[in-house]
Protein backbone atom coordinates (compact mmCIF):
# COMPACT_ATOMS: atom_id res chain seq x y z
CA UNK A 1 0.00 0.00 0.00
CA UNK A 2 1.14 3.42 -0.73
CA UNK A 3 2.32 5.52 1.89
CA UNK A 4 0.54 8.88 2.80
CA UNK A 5 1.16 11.46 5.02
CA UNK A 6 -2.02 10.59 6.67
CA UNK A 7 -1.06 6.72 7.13
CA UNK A 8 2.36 7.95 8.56
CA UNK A 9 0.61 10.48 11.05
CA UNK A 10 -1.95 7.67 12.14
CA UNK A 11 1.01 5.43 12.40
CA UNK A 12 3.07 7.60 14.61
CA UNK A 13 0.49 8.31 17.15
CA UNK A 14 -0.28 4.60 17.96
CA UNK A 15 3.68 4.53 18.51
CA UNK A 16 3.23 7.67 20.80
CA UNK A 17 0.60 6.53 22.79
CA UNK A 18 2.50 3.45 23.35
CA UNK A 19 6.02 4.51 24.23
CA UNK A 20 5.80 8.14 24.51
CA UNK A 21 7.25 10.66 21.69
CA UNK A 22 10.59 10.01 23.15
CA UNK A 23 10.90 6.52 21.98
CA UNK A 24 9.59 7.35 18.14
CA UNK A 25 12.27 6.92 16.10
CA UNK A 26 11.53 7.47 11.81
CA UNK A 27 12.88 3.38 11.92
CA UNK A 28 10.72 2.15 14.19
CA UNK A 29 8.00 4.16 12.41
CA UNK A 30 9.02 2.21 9.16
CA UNK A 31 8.96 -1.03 10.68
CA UNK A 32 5.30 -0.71 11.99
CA UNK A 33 4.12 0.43 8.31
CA UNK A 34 6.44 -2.11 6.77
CA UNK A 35 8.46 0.48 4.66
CA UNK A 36 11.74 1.52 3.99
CA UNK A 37 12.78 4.35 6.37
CA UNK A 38 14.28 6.37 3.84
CA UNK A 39 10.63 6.67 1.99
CA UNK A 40 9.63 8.00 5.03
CA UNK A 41 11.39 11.18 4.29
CA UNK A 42 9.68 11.48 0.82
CA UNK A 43 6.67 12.74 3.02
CA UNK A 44 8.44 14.29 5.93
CA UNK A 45 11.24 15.58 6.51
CA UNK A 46 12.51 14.77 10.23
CA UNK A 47 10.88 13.99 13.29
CA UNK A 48 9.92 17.67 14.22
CA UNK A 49 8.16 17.52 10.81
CA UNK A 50 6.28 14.59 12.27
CA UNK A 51 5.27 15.53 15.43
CA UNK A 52 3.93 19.06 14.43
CA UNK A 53 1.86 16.58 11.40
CA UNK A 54 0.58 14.25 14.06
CA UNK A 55 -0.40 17.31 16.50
CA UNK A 56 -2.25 19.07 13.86
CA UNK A 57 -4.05 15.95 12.58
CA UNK A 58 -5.17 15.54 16.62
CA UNK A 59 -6.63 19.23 16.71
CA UNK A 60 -8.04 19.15 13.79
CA UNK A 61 -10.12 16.13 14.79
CA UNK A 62 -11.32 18.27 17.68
CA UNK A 63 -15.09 18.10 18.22
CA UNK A 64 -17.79 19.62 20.27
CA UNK A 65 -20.98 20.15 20.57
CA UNK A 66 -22.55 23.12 19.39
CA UNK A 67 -24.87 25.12 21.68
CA UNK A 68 -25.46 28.69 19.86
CA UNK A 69 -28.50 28.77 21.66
CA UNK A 70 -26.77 28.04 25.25
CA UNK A 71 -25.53 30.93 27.42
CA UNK A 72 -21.71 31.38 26.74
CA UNK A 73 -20.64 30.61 29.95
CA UNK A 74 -22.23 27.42 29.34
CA UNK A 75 -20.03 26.63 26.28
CA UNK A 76 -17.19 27.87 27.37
CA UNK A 77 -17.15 25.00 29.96
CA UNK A 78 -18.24 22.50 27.06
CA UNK A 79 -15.49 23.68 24.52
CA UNK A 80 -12.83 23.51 27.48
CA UNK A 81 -14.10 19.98 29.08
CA UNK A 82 -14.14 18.57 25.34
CA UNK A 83 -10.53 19.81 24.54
CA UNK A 84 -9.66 18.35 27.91
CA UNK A 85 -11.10 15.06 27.03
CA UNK A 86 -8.67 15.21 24.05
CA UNK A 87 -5.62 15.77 25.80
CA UNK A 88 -6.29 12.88 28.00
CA UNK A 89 -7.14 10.72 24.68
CA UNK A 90 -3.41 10.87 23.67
CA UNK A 91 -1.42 12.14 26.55
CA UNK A 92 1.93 12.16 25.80
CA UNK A 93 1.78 13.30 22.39
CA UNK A 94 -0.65 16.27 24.21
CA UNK A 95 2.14 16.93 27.03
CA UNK A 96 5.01 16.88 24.36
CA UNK A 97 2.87 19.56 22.28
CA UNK A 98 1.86 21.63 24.87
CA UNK A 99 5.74 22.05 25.82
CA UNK A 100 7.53 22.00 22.54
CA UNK A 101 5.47 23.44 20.19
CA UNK A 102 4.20 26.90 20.61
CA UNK A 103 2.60 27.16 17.20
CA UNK A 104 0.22 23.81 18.39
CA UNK A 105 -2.96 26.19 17.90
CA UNK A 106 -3.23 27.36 14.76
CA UNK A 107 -6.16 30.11 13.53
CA UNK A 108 -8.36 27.59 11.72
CA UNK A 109 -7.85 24.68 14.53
CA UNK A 110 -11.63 23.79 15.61
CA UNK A 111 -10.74 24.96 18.92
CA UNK A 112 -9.20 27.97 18.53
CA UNK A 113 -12.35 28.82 16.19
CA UNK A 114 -15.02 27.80 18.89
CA UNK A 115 -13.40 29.95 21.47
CA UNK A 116 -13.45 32.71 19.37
CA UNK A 117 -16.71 32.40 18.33
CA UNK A 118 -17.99 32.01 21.92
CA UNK A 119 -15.36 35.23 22.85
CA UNK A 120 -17.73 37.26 20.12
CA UNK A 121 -21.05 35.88 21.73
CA UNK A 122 -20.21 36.80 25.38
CA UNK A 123 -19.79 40.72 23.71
CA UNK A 124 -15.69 40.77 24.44
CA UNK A 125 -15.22 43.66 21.11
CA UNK A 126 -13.80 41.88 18.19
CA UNK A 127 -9.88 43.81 18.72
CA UNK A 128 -10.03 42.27 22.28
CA UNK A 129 -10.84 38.97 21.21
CA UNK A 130 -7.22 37.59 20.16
CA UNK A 131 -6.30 38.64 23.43
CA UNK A 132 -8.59 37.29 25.62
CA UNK A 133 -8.85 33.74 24.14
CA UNK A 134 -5.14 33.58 23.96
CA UNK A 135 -5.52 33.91 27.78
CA UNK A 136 -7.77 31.32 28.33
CA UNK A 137 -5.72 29.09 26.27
CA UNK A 138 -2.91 29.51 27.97
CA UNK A 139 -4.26 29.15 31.68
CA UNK A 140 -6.52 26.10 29.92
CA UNK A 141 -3.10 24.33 28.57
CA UNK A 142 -1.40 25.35 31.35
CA UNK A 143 -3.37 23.60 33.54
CA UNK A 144 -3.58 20.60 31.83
CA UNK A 145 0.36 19.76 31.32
CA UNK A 146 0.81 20.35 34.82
CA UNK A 147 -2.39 17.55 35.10
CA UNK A 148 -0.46 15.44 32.32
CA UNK A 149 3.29 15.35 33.13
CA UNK A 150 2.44 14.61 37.20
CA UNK A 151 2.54 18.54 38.47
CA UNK A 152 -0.57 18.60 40.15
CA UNK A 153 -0.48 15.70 41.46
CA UNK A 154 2.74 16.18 43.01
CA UNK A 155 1.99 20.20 44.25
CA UNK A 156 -1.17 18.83 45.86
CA UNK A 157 0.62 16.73 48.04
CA UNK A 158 2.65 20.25 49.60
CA UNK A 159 2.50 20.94 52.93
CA UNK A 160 1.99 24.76 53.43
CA UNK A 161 5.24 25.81 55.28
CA UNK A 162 4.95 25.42 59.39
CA UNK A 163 2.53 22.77 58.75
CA UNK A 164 2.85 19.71 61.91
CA UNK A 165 4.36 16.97 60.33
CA UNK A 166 3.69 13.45 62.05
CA UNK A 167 0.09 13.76 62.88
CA UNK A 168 -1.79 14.27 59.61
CA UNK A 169 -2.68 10.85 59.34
CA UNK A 170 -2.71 8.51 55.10
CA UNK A 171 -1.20 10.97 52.81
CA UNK A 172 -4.44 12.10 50.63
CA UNK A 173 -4.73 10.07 47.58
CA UNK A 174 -4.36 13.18 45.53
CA UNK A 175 -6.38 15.89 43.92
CA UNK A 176 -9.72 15.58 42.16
CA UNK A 177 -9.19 16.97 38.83
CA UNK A 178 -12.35 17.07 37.08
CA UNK A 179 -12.95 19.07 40.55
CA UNK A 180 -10.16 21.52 40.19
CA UNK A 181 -10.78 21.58 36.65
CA UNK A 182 -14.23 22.77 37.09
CA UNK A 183 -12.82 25.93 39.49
CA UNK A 184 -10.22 26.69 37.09
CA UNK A 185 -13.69 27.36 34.57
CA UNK A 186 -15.68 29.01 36.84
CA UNK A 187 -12.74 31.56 37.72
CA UNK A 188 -12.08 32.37 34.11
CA UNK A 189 -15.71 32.65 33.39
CA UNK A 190 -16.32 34.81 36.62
CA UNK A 191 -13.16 36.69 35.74
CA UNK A 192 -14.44 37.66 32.09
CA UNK A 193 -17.81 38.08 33.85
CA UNK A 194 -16.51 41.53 36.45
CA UNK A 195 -14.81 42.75 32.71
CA UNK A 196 -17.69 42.55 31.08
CA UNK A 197 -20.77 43.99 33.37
CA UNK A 198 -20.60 46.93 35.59
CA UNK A 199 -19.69 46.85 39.20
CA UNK A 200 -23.11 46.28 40.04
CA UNK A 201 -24.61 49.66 39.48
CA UNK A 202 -26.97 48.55 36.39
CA UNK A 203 -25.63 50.97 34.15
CA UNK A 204 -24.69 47.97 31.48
CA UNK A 205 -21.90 46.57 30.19
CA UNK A 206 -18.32 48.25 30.70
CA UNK A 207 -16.32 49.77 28.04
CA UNK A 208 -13.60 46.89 27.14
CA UNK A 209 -11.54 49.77 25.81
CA UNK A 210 -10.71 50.60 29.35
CA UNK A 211 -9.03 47.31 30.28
CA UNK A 212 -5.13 47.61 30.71
């Protein structure tokens, strides 16, 4: 069978998911599509080439439901939970792409498209919007390598300094990250929230002009 830079990506990421990105090497690629390595290279050119292939073939598979109807809050939550699912769908390859490649969203990826589109909806102006999701992305991402690569896990278990040590009984079994995932929503969404109303004077929505 010919090969195709879609049978290569497809290839790679069952090799990722397996090992980790670490242990892809272009000849072990070969070997699981029966090839010769060297007509590998015919389609990419190195294994940067291939990771950034395999990470956009990943996002571009993206998929969530669609609720124009639904407050934007509400979606928000949906798009983020959804891209979440994702990352925990192929987690290495999602660790190693959050970390090495800052070009991983791209302006047509479906997620970076539904964010905007929600940004519009909730009434952030359209010259804000850039900035705004790019924020959300980042504290999104961010919280999800630190999820992925052990972080949380392991800052959970920190005892805040003068803490008694000796009496605090089974060391907790760790943190409850849909849970924490959920707060890291509702701050964002509350955050955007104060930005985009008044302070409670019913005058209507603040100027987004003003914000620094």
């Amino acid at each position: 069978m010919p090969l195709t830079e879609a049978g290569i990506y497809t290839a790679a990421l069952r090799l990722i998911d397996a090992d980790g990105v670490e242990a892809l090497t272009m000849r072990k690629l070969a070997t699981a599509l029966d090839a010769n390595p060297m007509s590998l290279y015919h389609h990419v050119p190195n294994k940067d080439a291939l990771l950034r292939g395999v990470a956009r073939m990943v996002g571009a598979q993206f998929r969530t439901v669609t609720l124009q109807d639904s407050p934007w809050q509400e979606r928000i939550r949906l798009l983020a939970t959804d891209f979440r699912t994702m990352a925990h769908r192929h987690p290495k390859l999602m660790a190693y792409s959050f970390s090495h490649q800052p070009d991983f969203i791209q302006p047509d990826d479906p997620f970076w498209t539904g964010l905007t589109a929600i940004m519009g909806a909730a009434g952030v102006p359209a010259a804000q919007v850039p900035e705004i999701a790019a924020l959300i992305v980042a504290v999104v991402i961010g919280v999800l390598s630190a999820e992925l690569n052990g972080s949380l896990q392991q800052w959970s278990n920190l005892k805040p300094p003068g803490a008694a040590t000796g009496d605090e009984g089974p060391a907790p079994a760790g943190p409850d990250q849909d849970r924490m995932f959920r707060l890291v929503l509702d701050t964002l969404i509350t955050g955007l929230e104060s930005r985009l109303t008044t302070g409670g004077d019913g005058r209507g929505r603040r100027p987004l002009s003003s914000w620094p």
